[in-house]
Protein backbone atom coordinates (compact mmCIF):
# COMPACT_ATOMS: atom_id res chain seq x y z
CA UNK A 1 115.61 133.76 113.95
CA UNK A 2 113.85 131.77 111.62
CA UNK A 3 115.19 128.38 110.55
CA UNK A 4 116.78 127.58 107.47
CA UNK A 5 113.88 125.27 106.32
CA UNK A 6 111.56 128.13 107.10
CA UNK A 7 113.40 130.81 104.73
CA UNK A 8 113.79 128.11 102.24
CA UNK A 9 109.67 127.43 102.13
CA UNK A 10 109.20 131.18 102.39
CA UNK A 11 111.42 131.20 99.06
CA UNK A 12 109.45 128.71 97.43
CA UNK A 13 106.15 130.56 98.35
CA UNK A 14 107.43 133.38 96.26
CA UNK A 15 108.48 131.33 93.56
CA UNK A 16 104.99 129.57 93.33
CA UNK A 17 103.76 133.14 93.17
CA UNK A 18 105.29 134.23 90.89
CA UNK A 19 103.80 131.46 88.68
CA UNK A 20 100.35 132.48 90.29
CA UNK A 21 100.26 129.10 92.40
CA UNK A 22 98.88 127.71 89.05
CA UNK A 23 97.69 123.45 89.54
CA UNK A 24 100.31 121.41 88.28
CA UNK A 25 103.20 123.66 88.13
CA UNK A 26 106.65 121.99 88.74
CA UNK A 27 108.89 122.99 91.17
CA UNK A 28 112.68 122.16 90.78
CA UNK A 29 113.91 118.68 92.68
CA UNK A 30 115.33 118.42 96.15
CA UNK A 31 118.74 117.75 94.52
CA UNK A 32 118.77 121.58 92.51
CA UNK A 33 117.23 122.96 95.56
CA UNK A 34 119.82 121.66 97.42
CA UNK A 35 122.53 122.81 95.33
CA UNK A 36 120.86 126.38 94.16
CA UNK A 37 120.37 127.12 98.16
CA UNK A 38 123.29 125.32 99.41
CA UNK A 39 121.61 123.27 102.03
CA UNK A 40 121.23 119.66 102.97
CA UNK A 41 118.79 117.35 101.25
CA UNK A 42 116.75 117.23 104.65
CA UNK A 43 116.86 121.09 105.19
CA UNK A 44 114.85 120.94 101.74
CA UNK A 45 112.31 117.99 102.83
CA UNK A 46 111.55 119.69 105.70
CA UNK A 47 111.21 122.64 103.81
CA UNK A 48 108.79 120.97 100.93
CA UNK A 49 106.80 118.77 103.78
CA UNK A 50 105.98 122.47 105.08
CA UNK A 51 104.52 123.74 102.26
CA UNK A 52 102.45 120.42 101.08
CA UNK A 53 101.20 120.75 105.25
CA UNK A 54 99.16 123.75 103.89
CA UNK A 55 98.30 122.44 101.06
CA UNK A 56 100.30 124.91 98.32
CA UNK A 57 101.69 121.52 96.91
CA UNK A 58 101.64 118.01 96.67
CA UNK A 59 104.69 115.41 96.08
CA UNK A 60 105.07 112.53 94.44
CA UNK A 61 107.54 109.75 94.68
CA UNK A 62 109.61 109.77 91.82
CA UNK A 63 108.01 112.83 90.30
CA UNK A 64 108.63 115.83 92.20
CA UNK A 65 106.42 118.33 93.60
CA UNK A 66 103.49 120.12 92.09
CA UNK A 67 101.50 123.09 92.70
CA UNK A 68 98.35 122.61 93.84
CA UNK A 69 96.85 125.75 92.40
CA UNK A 70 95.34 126.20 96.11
CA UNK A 71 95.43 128.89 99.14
CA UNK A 72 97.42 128.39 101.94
CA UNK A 73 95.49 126.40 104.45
CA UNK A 74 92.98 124.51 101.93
CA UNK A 75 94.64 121.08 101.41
CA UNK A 76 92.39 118.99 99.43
CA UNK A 77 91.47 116.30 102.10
CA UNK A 78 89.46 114.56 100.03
CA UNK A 79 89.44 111.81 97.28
CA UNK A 80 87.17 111.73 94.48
CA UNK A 81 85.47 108.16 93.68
CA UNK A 82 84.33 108.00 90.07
CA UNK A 83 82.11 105.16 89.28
CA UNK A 84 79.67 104.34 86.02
CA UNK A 85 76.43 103.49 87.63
CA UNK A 86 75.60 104.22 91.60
CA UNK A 87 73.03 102.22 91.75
CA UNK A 88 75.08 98.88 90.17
CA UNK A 89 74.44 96.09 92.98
CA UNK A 90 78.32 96.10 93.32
CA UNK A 91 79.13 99.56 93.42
CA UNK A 92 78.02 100.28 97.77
CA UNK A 93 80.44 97.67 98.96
CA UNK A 94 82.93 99.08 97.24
CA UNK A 95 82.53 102.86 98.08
CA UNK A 96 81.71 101.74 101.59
CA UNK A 97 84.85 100.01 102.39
CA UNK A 98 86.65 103.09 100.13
CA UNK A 99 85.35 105.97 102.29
CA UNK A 100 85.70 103.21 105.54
CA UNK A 101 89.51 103.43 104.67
CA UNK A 102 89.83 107.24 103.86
CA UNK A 103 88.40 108.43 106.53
CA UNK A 104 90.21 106.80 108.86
CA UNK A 105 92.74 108.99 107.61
CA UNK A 106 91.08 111.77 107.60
CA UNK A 107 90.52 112.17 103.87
CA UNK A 108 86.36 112.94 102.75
CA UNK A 109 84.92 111.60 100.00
CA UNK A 110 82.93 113.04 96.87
CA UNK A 111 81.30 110.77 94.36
CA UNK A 112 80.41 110.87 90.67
CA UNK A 113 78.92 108.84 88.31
CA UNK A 114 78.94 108.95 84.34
CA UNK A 115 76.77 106.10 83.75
CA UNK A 116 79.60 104.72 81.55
CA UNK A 117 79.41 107.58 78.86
CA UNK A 118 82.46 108.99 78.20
CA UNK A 119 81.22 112.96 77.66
CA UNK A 120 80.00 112.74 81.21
CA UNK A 121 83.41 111.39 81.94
CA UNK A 122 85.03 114.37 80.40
CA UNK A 123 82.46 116.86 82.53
CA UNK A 124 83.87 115.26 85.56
CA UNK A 125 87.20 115.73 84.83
CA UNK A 126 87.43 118.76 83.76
CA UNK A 127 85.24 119.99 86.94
CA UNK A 128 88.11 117.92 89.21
CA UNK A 129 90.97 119.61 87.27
CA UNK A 130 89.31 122.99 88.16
CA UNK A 131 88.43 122.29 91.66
CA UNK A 132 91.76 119.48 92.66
CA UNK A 133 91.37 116.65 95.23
CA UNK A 134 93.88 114.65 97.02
CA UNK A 135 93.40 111.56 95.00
CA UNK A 136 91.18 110.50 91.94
CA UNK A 137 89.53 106.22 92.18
CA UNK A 138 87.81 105.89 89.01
CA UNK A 139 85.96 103.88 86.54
CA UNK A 140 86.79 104.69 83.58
CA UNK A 141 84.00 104.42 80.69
CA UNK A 142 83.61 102.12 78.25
CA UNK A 143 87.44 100.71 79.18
CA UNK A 144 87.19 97.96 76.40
CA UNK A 145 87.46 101.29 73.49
CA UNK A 146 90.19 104.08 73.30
CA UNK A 147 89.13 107.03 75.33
CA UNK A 148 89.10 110.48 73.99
CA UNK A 149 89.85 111.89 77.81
CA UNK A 150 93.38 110.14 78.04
CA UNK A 151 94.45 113.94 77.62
CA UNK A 152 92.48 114.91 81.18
CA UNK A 153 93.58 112.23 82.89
CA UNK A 154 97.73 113.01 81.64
CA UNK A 155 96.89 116.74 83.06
CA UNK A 156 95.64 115.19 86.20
CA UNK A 157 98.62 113.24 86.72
CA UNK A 158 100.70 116.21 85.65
CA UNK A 159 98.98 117.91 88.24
CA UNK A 160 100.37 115.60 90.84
CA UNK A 161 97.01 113.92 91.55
CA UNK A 162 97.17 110.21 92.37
CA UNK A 163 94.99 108.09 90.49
CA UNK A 164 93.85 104.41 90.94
CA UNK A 165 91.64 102.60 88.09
CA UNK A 166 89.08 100.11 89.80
CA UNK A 167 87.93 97.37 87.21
CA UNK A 168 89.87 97.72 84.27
CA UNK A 169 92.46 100.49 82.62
CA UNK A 170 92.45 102.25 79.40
CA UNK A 171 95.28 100.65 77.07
CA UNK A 172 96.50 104.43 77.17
CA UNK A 173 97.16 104.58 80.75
CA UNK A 174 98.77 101.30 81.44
CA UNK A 175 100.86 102.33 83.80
CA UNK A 176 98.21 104.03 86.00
CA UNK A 177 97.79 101.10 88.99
CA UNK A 178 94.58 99.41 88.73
CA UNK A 179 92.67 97.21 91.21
CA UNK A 180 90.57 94.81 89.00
CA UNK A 181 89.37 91.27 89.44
CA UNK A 182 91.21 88.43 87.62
CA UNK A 183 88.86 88.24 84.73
CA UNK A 184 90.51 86.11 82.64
CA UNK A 185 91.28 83.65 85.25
CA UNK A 186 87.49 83.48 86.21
CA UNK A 187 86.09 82.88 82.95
CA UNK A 188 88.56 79.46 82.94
CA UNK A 189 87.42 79.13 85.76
CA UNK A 190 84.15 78.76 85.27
CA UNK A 191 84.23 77.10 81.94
CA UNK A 192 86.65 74.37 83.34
CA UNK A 193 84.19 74.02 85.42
CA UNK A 194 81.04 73.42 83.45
CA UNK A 195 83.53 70.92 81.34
CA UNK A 196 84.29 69.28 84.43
CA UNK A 197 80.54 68.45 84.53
CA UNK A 198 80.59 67.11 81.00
CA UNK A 199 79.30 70.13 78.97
CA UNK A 200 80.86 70.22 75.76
CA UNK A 201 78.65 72.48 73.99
CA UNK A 202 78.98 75.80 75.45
CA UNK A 203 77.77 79.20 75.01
CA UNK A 204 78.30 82.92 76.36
CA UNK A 205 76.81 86.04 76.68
CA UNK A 206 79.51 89.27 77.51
CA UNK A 207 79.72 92.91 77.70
CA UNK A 208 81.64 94.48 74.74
CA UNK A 209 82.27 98.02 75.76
CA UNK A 210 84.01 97.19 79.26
CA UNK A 211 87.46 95.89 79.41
CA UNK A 212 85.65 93.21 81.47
CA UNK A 213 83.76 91.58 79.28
CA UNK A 214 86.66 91.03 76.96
CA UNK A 215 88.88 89.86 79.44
CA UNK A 216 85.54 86.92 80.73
CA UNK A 217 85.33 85.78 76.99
CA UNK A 218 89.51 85.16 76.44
CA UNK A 219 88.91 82.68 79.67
CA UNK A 220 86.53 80.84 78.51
CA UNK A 221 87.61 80.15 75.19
CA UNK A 222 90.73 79.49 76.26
CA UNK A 223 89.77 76.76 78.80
CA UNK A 224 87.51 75.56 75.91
CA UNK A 225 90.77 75.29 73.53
CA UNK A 226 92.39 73.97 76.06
CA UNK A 227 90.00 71.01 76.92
CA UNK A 228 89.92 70.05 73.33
CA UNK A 229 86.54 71.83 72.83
CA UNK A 230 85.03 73.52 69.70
CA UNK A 231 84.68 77.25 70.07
CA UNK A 232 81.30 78.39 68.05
CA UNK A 233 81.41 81.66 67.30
CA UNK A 234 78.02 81.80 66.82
CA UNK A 235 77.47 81.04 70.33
CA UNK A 236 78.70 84.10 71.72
CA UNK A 237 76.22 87.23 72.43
CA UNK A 238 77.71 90.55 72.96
CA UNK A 239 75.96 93.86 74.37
CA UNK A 240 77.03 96.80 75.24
CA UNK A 241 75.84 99.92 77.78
CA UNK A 242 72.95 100.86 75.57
CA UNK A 243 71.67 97.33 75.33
CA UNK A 244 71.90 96.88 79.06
CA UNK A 245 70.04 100.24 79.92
CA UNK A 246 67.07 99.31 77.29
CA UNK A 247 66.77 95.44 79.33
CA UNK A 248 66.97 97.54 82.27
CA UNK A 249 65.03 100.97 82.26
CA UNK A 250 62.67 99.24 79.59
CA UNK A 251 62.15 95.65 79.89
CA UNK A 252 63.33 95.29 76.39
CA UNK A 253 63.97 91.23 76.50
CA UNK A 254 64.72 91.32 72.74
CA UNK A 255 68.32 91.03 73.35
CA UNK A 256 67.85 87.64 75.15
CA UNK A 257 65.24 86.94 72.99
CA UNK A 258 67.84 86.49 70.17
CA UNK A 259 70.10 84.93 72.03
CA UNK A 260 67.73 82.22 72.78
CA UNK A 261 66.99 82.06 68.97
CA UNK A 262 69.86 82.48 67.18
CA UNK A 263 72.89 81.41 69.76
CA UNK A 264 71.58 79.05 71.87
CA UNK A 265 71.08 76.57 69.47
CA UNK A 266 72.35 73.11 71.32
CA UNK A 267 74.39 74.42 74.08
CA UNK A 268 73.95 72.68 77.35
CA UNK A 269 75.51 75.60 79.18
CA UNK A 270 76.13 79.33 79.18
CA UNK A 271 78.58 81.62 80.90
CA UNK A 272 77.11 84.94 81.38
CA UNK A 273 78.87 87.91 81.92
CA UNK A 274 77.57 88.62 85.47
CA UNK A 275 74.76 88.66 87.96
CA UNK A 276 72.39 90.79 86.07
CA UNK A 277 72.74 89.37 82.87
CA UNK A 278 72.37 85.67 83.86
CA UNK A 279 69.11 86.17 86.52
CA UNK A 280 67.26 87.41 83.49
CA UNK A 281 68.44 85.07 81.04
CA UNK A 282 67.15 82.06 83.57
CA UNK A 283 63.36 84.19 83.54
CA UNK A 284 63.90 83.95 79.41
CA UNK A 285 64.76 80.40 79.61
CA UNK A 286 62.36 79.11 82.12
CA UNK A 287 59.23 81.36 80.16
CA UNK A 288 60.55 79.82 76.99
CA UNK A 289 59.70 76.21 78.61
CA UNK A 290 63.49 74.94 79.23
CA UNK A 291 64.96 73.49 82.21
CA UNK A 292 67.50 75.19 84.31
CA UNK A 293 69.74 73.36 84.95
CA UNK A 294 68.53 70.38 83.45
CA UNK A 295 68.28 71.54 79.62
CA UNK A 296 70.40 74.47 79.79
CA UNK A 297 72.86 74.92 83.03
CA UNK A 298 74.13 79.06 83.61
CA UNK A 299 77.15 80.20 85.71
CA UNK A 300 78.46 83.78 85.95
CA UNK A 301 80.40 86.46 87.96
CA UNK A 302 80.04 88.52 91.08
CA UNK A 303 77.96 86.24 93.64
CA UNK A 304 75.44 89.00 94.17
CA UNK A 305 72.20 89.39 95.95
CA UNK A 306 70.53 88.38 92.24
CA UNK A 307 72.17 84.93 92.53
CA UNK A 308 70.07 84.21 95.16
CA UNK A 309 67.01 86.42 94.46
CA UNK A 310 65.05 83.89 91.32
CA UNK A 311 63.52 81.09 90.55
CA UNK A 312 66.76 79.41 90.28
CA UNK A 313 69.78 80.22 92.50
CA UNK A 314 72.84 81.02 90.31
CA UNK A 315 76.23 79.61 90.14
CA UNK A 316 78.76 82.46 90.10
CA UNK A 317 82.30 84.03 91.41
CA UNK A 318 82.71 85.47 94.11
CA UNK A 319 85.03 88.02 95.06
CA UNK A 320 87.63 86.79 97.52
CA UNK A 321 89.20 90.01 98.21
CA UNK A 322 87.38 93.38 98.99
CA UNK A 323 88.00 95.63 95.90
CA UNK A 324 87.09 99.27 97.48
CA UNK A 325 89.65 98.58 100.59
CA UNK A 326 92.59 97.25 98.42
CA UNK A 327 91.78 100.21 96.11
CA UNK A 328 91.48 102.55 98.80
CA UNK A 329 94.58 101.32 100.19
CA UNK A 330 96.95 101.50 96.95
CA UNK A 331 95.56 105.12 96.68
CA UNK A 332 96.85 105.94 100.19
CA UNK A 333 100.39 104.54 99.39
CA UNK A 334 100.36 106.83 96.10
CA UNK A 335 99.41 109.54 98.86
CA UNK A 336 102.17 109.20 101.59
CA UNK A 337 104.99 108.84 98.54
CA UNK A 338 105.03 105.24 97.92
CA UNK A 339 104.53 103.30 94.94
CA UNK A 340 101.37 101.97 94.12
CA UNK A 341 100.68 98.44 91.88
CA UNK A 342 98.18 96.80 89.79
CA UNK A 343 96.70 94.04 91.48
CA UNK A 344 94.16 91.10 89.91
CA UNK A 345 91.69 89.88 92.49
CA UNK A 346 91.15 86.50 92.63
CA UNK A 347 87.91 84.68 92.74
CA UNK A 348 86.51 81.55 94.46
CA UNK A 349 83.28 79.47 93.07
CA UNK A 350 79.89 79.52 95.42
CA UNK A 351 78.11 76.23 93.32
CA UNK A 352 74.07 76.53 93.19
CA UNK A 353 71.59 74.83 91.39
CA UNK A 354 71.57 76.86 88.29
CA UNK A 355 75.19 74.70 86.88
């Protein structure tokens, strides 16, 4: 004779037939299982740990259970990684130590990149709300604007998929965990430090679209405030995805060509946004015929192979903790039923001869 968990789970099958087994569909809590079927709270976890076993649904702590819109027997082992650019320089380590951390748990993993546009974004979505996966790490695009795909990303969560941000979060989704690096805190950091070397007269170059870049500027000028300094508006370069991809793809150095020109002016230091930004502003400065760090000292962020690679080695942040594990590891606790939090990496100075 079958057990009682058994005929409840055979029960439930019907029921999520009868809505066709379509993604996302709610099925009622243990508590009005348990009192519609008369039997214990554990008879109905045991039940419900059946069916997400093969993969009809998936549960969430605090939320209920969902339909995965699946066959029997086809549980999504697998975890979507959305990035902007695969071929940023700090992009591998991170989907390394991701997939490092999955698979130990058996979960695959499929990658995607929308090289920070948000239509691609929307493609990518809608292709992962047609086909589900276990669990969504993403990117988001252009973080630092409102997103028009905050409605795919509610039906995804609706759907009972787990999703961690990496970087930064939309202001719409606050409440979705996300695994970013203290940004604010480094840019103080960093600009305490350059006043700590008696610069007074700073300057910065930052990303605009990304929640990042944002985030790097309020540091600074807040150390500078807070050290008694003048902030210069003037001083401060922005650029955004397009700007990057012509400096990139085209060798377009008009953007640091202006900066030179019109921002500059007498700053004795500059705070760049990251890696990339700040190796190619040193080749600008140095072909312009000033000294690094002599005439003009630059710092950044992320301590990558660039900060090492030119003329002048670079000053910059480096991260302390190992974002793609910590991500990969919040995602797993969303997984198993546990809560899931935002955390804010922390970084630690490496000091070369560029500041």
């Amino acid at each position: 004779m079958a057990m009682k968990y058994q005929l409840l789970a055979d029960r439930l099958r019907e029921d999520l037939a009868r809505n066709r087994g379509q993604a996302g569909y709610k099925l009622p809590t243990e508590q009005e299982l348990s009192r519609q079927y008369r039997l214990s709270r554990q008879t109905v976890r045991h039940a419900l740990a059946l069916l997400e076993k093969e993969g009809l649904i998936q549960r969430r702590q605090g939320s209920g259970s969902y339909a995965t819109g699946l066959p029997p027997g086809t549980a999504p082992r697998q975890i979507a990684v959305v990035t902007s650019f695969m071929d940023d320089y700090i992009f591998p380590a991170i989907l390394h130590d991701a997939s490092d951390v999955f698979s130990r748990q058996g979960y695959s993993t499929a990658v995607y990149a929308t090289e920070n546009r948000v239509s691609t974004e929307r493609d990518i979505l809608l292709r992962l709300l047609e086909k589900p996966v276990s669990g969504l790490l993403v990117e988001g695009s252009k973080t630092a604007l409102p997103t028009p795909n905050a409605d795919l990303y509610q039906r995804l969560l609706h759907a009972g998929i787990p999703l961690v941000f990496l970087h930064g979060a939309y202001a719409q989704l606050d409440l979705v965990p996300c695994v970013a690096d203290d940004n604010y805190g480094g840019g103080y950091q960093l600009a305490r430090y350059l006043t700590g070397r008696g610069h007074q007269e700073i300057a910065g170059i930052f990303k605009s679209d990304d929640i990042q870049g944002p985030q790097r500027y309020h540091g600074v000028v807040s150390a500078l405030r807070d050290a008694g300094l003048s902030i210069r508006d003037n001083r401060f370069a922005w650029y955004d995805t397009e700007d990057r991809r012509h400096l990139l793809e085209g060798n377009d150095g008009q953007l640091l060509t202006d900066f030179l020109q019109r921002r500059l002016e007498n700053a004795t230091a500059v705070v760049c946004y990251n890696d990339e930004i700040a190796y190619r502003l040193i080749q600008a400065l140095l072909e312009a015929g000033r000294r690094v760090p002599d005439e003009v000292a630059v710092v950044s962020f992320d301590n990558s192979y660039l900060s090492q690679l030119g003329p002048v080695p670079i000053t910059s942040l480096s991260h302390r903790s190992r974002m793609g594990r910590v991500a990969a590891e919040q995602m797993l606790a969303l997984l198993q039923g546990e809560a899931a939090r935002s955390k804010a990496l922390e970084w630690e100075l490496v000091s070369r001869s560029s500041g």
